[in-house]
Each structure stands twice: as C-alpha cells, then as structure tokens.
Protein backbone atom coordinates (compact mmCIF):
# COMPACT_ATOMS: atom_id res chain seq x y z
CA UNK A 1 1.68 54.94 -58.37
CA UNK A 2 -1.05 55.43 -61.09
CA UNK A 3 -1.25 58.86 -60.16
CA UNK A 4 2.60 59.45 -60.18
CA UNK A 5 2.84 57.96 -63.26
CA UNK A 6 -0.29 60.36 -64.70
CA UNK A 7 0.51 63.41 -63.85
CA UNK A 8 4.56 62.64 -64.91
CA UNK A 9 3.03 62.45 -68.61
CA UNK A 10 0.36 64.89 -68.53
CA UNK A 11 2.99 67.51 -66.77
CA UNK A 12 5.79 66.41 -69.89
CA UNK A 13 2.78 67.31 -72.57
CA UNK A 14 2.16 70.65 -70.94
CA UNK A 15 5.81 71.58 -71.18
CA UNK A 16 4.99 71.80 -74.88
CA UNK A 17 2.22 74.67 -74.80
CA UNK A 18 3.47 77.75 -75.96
CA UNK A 19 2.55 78.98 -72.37
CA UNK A 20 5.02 77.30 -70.55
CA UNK A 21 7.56 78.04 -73.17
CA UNK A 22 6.82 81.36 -73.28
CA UNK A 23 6.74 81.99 -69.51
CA UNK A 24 10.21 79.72 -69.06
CA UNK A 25 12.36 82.81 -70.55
CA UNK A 26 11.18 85.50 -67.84
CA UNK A 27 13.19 83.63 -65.29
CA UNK A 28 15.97 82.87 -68.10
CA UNK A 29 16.29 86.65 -68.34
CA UNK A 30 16.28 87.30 -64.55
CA UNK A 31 18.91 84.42 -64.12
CA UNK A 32 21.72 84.93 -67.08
CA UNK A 33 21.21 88.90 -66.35
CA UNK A 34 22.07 88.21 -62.47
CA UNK A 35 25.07 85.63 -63.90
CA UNK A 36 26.15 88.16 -66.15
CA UNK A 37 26.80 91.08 -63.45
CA UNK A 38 28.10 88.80 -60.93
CA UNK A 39 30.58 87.64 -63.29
CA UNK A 40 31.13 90.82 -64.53
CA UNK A 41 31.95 91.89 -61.30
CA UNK A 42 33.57 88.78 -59.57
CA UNK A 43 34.78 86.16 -62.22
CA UNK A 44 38.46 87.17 -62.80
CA UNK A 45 39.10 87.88 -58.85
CA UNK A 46 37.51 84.30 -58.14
CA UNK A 47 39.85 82.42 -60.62
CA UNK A 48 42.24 84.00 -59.73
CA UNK A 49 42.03 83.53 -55.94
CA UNK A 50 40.99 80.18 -56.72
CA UNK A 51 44.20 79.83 -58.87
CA UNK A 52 46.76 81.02 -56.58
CA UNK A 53 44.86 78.33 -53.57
CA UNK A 54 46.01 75.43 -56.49
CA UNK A 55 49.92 76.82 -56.52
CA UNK A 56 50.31 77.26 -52.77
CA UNK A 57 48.94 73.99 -52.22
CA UNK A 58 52.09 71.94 -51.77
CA UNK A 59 50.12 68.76 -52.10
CA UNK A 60 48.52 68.97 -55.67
CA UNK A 61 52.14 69.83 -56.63
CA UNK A 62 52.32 66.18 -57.07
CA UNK A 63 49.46 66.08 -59.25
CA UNK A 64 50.93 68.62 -61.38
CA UNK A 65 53.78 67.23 -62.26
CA UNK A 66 51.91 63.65 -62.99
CA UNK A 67 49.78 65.60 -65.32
CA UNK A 68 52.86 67.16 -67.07
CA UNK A 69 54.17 64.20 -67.27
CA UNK A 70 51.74 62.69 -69.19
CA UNK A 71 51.56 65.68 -71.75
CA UNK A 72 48.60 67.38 -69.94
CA UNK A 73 50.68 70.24 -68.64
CA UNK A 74 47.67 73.32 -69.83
CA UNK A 75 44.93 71.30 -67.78
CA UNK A 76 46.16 73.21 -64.37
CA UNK A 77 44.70 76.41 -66.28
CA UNK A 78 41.09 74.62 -66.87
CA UNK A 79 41.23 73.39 -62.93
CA UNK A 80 40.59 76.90 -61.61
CA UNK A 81 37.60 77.84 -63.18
CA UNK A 82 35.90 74.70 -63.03
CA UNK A 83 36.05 74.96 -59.23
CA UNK A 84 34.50 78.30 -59.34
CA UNK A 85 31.95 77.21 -61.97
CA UNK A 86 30.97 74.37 -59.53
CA UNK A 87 30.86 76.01 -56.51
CA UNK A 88 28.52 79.00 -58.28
CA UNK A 89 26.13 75.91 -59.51
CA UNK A 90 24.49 75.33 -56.35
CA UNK A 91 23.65 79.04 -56.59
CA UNK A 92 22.59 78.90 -59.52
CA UNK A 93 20.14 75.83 -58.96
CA UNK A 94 18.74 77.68 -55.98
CA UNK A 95 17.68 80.89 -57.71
CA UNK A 96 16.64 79.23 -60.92
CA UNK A 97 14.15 77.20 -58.43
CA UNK A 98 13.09 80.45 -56.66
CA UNK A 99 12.72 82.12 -59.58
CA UNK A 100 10.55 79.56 -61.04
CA UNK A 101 8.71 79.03 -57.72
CA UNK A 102 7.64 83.03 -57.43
CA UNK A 103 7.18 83.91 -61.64
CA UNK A 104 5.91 80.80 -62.96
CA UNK A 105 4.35 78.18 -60.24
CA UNK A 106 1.18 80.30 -59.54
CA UNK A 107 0.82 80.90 -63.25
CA UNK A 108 1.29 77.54 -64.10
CA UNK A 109 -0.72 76.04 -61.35
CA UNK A 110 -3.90 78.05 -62.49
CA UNK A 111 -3.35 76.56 -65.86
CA UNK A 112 -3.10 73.39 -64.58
CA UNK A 113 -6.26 73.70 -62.60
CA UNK A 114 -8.31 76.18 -65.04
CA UNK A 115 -7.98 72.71 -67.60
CA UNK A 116 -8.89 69.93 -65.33
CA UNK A 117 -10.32 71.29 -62.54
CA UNK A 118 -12.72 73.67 -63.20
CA UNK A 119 -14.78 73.54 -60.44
CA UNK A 120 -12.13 73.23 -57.84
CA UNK A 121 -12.43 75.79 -54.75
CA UNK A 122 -9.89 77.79 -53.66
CA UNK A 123 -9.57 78.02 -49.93
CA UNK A 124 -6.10 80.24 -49.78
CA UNK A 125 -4.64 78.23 -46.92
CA UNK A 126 -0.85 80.02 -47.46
CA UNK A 127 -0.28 83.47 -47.47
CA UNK A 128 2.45 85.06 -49.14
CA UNK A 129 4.34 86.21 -46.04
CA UNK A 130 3.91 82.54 -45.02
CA UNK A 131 5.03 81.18 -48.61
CA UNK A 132 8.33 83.11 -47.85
CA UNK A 133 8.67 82.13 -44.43
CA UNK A 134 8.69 78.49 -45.49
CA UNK A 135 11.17 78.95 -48.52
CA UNK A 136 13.47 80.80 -46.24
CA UNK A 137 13.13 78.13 -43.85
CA UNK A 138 13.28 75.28 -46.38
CA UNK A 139 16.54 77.09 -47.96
CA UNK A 140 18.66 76.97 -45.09
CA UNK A 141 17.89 73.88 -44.20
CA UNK A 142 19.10 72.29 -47.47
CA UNK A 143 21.94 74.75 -47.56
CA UNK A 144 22.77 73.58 -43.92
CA UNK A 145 22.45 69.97 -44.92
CA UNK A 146 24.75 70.72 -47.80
CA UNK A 147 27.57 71.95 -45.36
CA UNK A 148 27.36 69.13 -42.90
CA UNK A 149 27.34 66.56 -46.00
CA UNK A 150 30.17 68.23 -48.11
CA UNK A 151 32.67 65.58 -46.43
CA UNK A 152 30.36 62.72 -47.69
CA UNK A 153 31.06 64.02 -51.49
CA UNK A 154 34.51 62.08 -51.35
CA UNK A 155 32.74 58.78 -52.06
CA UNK A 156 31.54 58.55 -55.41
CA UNK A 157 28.38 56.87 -54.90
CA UNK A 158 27.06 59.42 -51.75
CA UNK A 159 28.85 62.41 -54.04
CA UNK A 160 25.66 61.28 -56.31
CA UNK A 161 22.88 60.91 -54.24
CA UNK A 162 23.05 63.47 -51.15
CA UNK A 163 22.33 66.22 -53.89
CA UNK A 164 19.74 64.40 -55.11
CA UNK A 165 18.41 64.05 -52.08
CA UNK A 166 18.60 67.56 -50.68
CA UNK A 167 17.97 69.28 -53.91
CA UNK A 168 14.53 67.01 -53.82
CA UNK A 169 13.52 67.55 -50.74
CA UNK A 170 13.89 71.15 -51.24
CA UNK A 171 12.13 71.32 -54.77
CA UNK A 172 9.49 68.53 -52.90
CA UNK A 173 8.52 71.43 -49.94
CA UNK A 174 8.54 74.91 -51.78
CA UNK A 175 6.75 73.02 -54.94
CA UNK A 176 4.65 70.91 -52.52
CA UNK A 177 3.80 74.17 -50.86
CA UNK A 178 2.77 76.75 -53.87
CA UNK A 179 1.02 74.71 -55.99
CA UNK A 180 -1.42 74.32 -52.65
CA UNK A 181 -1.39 77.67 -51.21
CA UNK A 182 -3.72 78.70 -53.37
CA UNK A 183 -6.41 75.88 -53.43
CA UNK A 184 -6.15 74.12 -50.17
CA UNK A 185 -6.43 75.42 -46.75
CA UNK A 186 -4.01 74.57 -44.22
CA UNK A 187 -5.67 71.53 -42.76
CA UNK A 188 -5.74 69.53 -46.40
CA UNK A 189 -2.07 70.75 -47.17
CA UNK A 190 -0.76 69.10 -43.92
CA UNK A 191 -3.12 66.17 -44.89
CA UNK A 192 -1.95 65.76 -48.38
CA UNK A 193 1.93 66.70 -47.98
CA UNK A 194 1.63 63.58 -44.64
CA UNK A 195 -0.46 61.57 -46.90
CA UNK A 196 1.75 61.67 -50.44
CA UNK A 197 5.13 62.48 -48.19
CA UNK A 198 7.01 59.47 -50.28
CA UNK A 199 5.40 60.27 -53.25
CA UNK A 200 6.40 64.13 -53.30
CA UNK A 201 9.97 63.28 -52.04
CA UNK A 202 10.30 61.00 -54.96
CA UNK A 203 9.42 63.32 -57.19
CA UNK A 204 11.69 65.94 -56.16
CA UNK A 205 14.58 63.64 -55.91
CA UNK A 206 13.50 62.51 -59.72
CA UNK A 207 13.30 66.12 -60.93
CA UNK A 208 16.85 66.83 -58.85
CA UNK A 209 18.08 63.97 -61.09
CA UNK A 210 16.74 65.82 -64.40
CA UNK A 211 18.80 68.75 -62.75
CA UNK A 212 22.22 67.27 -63.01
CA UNK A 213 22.28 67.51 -66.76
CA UNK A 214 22.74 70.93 -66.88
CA UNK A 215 25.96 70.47 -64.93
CA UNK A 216 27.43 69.02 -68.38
CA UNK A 217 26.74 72.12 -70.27
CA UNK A 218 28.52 74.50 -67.38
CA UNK A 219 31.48 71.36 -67.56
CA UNK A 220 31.88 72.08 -71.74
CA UNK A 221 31.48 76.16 -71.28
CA UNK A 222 34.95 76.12 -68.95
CA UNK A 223 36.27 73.58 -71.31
CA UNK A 224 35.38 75.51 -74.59
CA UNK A 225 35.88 78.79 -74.05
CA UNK A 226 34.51 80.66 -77.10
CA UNK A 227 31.17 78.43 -76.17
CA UNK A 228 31.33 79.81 -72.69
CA UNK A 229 28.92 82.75 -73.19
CA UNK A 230 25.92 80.56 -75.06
CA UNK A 231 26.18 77.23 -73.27
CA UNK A 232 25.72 79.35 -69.72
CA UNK A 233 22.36 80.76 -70.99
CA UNK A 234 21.18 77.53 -72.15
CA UNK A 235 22.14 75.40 -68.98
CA UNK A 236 20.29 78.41 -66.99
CA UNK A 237 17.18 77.81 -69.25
CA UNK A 238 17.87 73.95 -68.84
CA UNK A 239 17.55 74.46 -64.92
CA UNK A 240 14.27 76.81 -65.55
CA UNK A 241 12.92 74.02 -67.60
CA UNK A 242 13.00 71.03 -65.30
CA UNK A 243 12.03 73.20 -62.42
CA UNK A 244 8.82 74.38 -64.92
CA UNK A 245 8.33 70.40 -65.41
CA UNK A 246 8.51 70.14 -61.90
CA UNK A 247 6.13 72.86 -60.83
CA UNK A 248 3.73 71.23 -63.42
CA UNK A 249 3.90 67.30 -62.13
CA UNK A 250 3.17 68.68 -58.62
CA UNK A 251 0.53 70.61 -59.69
CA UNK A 252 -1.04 67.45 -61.34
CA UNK A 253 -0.21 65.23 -59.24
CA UNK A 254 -1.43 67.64 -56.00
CA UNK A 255 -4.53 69.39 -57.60
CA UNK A 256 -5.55 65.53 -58.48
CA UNK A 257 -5.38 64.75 -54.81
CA UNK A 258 -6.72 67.41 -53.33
CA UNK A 259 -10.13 66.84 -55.76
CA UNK A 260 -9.88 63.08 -54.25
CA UNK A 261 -9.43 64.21 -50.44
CA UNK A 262 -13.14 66.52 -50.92
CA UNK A 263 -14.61 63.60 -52.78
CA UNK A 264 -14.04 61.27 -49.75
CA UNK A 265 -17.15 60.90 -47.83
CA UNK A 266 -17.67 62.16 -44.22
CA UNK A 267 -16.85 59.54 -41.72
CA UNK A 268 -20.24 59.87 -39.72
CA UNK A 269 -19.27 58.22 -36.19
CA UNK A 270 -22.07 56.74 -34.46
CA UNK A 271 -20.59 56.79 -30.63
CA UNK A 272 -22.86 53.98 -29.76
CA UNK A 273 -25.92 51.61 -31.28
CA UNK A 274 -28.86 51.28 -28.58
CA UNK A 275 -30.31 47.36 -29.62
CA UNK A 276 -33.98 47.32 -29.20
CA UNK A 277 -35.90 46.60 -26.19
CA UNK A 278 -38.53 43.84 -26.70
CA UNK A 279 -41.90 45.65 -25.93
CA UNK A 280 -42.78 44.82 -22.56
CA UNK A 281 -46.98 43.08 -22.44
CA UNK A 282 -47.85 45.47 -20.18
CA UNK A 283 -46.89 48.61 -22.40
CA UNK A 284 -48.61 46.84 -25.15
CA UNK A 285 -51.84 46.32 -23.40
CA UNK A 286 -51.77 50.03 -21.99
CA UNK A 287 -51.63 50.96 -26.12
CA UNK A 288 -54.43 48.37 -27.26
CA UNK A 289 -51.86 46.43 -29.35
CA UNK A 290 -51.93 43.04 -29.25
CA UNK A 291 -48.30 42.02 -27.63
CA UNK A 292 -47.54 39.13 -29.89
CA UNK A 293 -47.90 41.35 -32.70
CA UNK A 294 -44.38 41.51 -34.49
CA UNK A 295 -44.73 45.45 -35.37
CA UNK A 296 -45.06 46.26 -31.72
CA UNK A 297 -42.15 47.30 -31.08
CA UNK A 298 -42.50 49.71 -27.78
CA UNK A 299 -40.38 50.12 -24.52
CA UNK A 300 -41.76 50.21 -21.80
CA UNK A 301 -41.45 53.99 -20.62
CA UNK A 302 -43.75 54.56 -17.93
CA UNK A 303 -42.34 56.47 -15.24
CA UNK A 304 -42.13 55.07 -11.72
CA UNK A 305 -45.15 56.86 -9.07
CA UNK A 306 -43.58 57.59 -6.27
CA UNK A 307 -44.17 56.09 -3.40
C-alpha cells in the first residue's frame, strides 16, 4: 500500500512538468484530427440512422408522448446524437489509450526512470512485435467482455462498475506491459505483474474511474451545440491526460518494484547439512593428536584393505 500510495503522488507531481504537458497534445492532435474526419465523414448519416431507429420504434412512442406531455417535446432531437456520441466513446477511450501507450509511455517511462533510477538496467524483455501482439490480444478481450456484459448495463449499479472494471484491466495489462518492456526481461515481468496483480488491477480500475469524467464534457457538447466543437477537443485531451497519469503511476509504482525484486538476495539452498562425525581415537592416534583434545575434529576416513 505504501508504494501505491507513493508513486499515486509522485506520478500526480510529474503531470505538472512541462514534459508531460507538452508531450499530452501529440496524441490530442492525432485523436481530435481522427474525430474530426470521421465525423466529417459519418456524423449526419449516424444521427440520422440513429434517428429514424427512435421513430420506428413503436415502443418509445410511449415515451414520447410522456415527454411532450410534460413540455419536453424538443428532447427527442437531443436523444439521437447522444446515442451516437456514447456509442463512439468507447472508441474514443480505446485510441486515446493506444495512442498514449505507443507516443508517450516509452517517453515517459525513461523520464520516470532517468530521475530515480539511474542506475537501473535495461534487460529488453518485450519486443515491439510482442508489445503489439499483447495489445491486440488485450483489446479484444475487453472489447469481447464489453459485448457479453452490455445486457448487465440495465442495472444501475453493474452499468457503473463493469466499465470500470474492463477499462482497468485493459489500461492495467498494456500499461503493466510497456512501462516493463523496456527494463525487465520476461522472467521479472511475469514475476512482478503475478506478484502486484491486485495492486495493478486497482490501479487501472482507479484510473478507469478518472476516465468517466470526460463522459460529462461529450454529455454538455450534444446538449450545447455551439460548445460542441471545443468541449470534444478538451474531453479528448481529458482522456490523454489520465491515461498520461496512468502511464506515469505504473511507471513508479513498477520501476520501484522491479529495483526491489534485484535488491532481494539470492536464496542459496543448501540441499542438505552433513552434522559432524565425532573423531574416531583411532584416527586421532594415527595423526599424533591427542583424542580428547576438543579441536580434533577428524573422521575417520581410512579405507577398508581388502581382504
């Protein structure tokens, strides 16, 4: 816990170097440019599909008319593209955290380590080809778990927590992962990542958490329109930050152990201690020492004649 706890602060103050800062817009630009063209290309044909779902749907016609009847009757025009700005967030989340895993986790990791530790090795136990394998791998698995769970969002308690959950397991095992490819070879990643398992989830479910705010800026850009085109950047940039946060308290948090894994001594295992043998008088004699003589300690080695 006294580790969690340190390298949550010291990863908080390094958001503030001008570093970080400055390295937190190359993502931003990759991200909102991306947005931009996809919506560009897609947004109108989306809300509109997404629209004419809502009026063929013979059972929200019910909720309709409630909401006309309670002088909400312009809310069915907000309805459409807040669905399509919630289904695009997952998206979103997911290349903001690549993005952030491939342009700023190594750079940020070194900074981390070039700080505090100095003298750390680096033993290049992941390969890039095997750093893409994994988030590949990761990716669909939280995307799959996503798709089984999506039932499970009806109840407003799970509707909270299974994207916390998947969203930190998934930032937990491609952070987990870069921030040690580097410095660890394969046999202390697969000790540390079994060893600080809980630890790591909880952090990724923590920094999934810090994730969700961002939700409330895409929430006010459908609901105020002529805010629509600033308040998308900035909840893009408010993703890349928490994932920069995030690549930082793992790197603390994992460079720290890693340092305390090669400082742990070598387990020497003796198969099996021998007691002594109490020097025999006749061995003692054959040496000229005298056999009550404490510091005689000798076995009795001659070999047997044959016969």
């Amino acid at each position: 816990m006294k580790l969690l706890i340190d390298s949550f602060w010291r990863a908080a103050m390094y958001c503030l170097y001008p570093r970080v800062i400055g390295l937190s817009f190359l993502p931003l630009v990759l991200i909102v440019a991306l947005s931009w063209l996809l919506g560009y290309l897609y947004w109108d044909t989306a809300v509109t599909g997404v629209r004419a779902w809502l009026d063929a749907s013979s059972w929200l016609t019910v909720v309709w008319r409630w909401l006309e009847g309670i002088g909400l009757p312009d809310l069915k025009t907000v309805v459409a593209p807040l669905m399509v700005i919630f289904s695009v967030t997952p998206l979103v989340v997911v290349a903001s955290l690549l993005a952030v895993s491939f342009l700023m986790t190594p750079s940020l990791t070194r900074l981390v380590a070039d700080r505090r530790f100095v003298g750390l090795q680096r033993k290049h136990g992941g390969s890039l080809l095997f750093s893409l394998w994994w988030t590949f791998l990761s990716l669909l698995l939280a995307l799959g778990a996503l798709l089984l769970t999506l039932p499970m969002w009806l109840v407003p308690p799970l509707a909270m927590l299974l994207p916390a959950l998947i969203w930190g397991w998934l930032t937990y095992r491609i952070m987990a992962f870069d921030v040690l490819a580097e410095f660890a070879s394969a046999d202390e990643r697969h000790t540390l990542m079994a060893r600080h398992r809980m630890s790591l989830l909880g952090m990724g479910v923590i920094t999934g958490l810090m994730g969700a705010a961002p939700s409330l800026v895409w929430a006010s850009g459908a609901l105020f329109a002529a805010a629509f085109v600033i308040l998308v950047p900035v909840a893009i940039w408010i993703y890349t930050l928490v994932f920069a946060f995030s690549s930082l308290w793992f790197a603390h948090f994992a460079l720290a152990a890693l340092q305390a894994l090669r400082a742990e001594p070598l387990n020497a295992v003796v198969d099996e201690v021998l007691s002594a043998v109490p020097p025999s008088p006749h061995a003692t004699a054959k040496l000229g020492m005298d056999p009550n003589d404490p510091s005689a300690d000798v076995t009795d080695v001659e070999p047997r004649r044959a016969n």
